[in-house]
C-alpha atoms as a PDB file:
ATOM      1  CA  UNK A   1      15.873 -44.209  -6.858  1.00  0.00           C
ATOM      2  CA  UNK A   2      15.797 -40.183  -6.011  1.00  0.00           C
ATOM      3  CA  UNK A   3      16.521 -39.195  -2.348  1.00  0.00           C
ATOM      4  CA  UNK A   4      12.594 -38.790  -1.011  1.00  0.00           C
ATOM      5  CA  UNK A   5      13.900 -36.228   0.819  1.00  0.00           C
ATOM      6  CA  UNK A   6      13.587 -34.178  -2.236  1.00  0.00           C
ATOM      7  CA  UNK A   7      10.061 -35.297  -3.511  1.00  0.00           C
ATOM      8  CA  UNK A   8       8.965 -34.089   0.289  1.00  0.00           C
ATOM      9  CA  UNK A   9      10.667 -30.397  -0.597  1.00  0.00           C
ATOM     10  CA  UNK A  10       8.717 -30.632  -3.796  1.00  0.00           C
ATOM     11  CA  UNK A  11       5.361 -31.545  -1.972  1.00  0.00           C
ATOM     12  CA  UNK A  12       5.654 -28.701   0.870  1.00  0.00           C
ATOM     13  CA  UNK A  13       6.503 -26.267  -2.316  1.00  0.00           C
ATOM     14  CA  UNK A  14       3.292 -27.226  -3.846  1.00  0.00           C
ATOM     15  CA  UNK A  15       1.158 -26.873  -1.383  1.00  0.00           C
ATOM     16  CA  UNK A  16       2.684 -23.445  -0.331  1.00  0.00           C
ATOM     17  CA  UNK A  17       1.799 -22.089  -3.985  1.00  0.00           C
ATOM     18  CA  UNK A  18      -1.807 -23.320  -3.453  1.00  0.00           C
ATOM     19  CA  UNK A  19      -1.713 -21.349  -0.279  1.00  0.00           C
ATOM     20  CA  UNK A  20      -0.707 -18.666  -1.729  1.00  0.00           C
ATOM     21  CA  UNK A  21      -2.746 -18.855  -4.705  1.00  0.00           C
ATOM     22  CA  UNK A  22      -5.965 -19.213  -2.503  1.00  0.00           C
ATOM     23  CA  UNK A  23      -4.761 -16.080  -0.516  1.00  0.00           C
ATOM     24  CA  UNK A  24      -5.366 -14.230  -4.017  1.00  0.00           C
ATOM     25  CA  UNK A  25      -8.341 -15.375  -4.453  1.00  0.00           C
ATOM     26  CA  UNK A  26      -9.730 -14.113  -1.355  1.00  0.00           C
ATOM     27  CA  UNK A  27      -8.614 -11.022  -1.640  1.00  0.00           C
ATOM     28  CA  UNK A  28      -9.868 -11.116  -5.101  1.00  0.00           C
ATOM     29  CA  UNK A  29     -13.543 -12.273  -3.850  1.00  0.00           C
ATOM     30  CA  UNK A  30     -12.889  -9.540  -1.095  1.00  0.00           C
ATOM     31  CA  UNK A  31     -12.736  -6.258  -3.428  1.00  0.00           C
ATOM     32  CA  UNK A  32     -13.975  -8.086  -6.185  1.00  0.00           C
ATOM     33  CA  UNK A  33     -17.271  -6.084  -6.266  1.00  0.00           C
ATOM     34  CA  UNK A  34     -14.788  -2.143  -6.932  1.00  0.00           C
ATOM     35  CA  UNK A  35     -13.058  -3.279  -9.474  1.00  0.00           C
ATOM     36  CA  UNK A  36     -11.660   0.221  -9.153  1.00  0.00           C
ATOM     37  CA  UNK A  37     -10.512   0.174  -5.815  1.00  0.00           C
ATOM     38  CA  UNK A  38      -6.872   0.669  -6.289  1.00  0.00           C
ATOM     39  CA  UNK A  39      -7.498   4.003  -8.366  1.00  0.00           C
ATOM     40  CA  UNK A  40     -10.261   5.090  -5.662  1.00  0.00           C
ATOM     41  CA  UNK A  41      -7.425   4.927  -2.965  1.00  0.00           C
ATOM     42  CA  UNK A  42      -5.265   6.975  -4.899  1.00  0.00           C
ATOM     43  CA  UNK A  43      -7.662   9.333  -5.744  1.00  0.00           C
ATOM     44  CA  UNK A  44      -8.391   9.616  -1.711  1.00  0.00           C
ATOM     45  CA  UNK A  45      -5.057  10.001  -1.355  1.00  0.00           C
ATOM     46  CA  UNK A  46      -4.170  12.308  -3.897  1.00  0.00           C
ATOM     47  CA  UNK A  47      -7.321  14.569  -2.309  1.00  0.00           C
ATOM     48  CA  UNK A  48      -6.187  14.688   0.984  1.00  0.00           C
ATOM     49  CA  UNK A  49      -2.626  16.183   0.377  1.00  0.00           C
ATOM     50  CA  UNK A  50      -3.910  18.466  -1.878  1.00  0.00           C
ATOM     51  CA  UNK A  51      -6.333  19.818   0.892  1.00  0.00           C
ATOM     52  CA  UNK A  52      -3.956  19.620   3.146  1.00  0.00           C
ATOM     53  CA  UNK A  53      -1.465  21.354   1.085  1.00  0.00           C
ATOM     54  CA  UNK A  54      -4.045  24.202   0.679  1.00  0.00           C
ATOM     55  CA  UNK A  55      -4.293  24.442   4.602  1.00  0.00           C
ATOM     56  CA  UNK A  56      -0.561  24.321   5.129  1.00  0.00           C
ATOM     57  CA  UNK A  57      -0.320  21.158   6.432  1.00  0.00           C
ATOM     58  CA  UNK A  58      -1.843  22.644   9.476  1.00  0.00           C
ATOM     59  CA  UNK A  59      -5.231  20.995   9.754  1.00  0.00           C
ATOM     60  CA  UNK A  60      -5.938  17.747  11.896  1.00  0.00           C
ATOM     61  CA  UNK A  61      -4.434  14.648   9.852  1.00  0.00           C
ATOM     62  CA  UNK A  62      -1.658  16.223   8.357  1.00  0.00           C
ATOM     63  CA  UNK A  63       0.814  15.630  10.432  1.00  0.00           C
ATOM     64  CA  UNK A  64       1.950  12.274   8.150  1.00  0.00           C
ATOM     65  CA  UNK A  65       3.560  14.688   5.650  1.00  0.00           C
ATOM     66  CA  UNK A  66       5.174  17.332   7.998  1.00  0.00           C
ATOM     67  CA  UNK A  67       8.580  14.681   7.610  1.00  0.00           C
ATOM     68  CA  UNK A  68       8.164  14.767   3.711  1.00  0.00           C
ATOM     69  CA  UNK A  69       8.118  18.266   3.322  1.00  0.00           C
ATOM     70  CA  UNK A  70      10.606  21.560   3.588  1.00  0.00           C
ATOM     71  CA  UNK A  71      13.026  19.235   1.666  1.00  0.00           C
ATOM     72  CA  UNK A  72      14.573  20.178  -1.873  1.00  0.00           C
ATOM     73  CA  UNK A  73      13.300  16.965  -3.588  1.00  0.00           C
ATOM     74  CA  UNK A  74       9.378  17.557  -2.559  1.00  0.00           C
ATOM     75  CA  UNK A  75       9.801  21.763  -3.411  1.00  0.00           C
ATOM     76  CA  UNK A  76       7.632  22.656  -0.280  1.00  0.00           C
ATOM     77  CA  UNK A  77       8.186  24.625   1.838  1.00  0.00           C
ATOM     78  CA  UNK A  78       5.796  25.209   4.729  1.00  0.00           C
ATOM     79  CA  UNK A  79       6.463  27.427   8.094  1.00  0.00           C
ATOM     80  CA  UNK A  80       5.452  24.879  10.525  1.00  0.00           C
ATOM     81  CA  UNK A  81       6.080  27.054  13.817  1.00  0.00           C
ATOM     82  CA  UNK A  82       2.987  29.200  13.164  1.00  0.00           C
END
C-alpha cells in the first residue's frame, strides 16, 4: 500500500488549484463587465506620460518618471532644476 503521506500532499495540492482557480474567477466576475480593461489602463497610462512629457515632467504627478528619465536607454533628457 502507498505511504498516505503522499495521497495527503496530493489532496492539499488539489484543493490549492481550486483556490486558485476560484481566485480567477473572481477577478474574472470582477472586470468581467470591460472586457477591455487591460488596454484602457494602458491607454491611461500611455496618456499621462505623454502629457507629462509635453510639460517636462514638471506638472503635479510626474514625479514617478523623474528616476526613468535623463538616462541613454529612455533618450530624454529633461532639466529638472528649473
Amino acid at each position: 500500500m502507498k505511504d498516505p503521506k503522499n495521497m495527503r500532499g496530493v489532496g492539499y495540492s488539489m484543493i490549492l488549484v481550486s483556490a486558485s482557480l476560484v481566485g480567477v474567477l473572481i477577478m474574472g466576475l470582477a472586470i468581467g463587465e470591460d472586457v477591455l480593461f487591460a488596454d484602457n489602463m494602458s491607454r491611461d497610462s500611455t496618456a499621462h506620460f505623454n502629457e507629462c512629457k509635453a510639460n517636462d515632467f514638471k506638472t503635479d504627478g510626474c514625479e514617478i518618471y523623474w528616476d526613468r528619465i535623463n538616462t541613454e536607454i529612455s533618450g530624454i533628457y529633461v532639466d529638472l532644476e528649473n
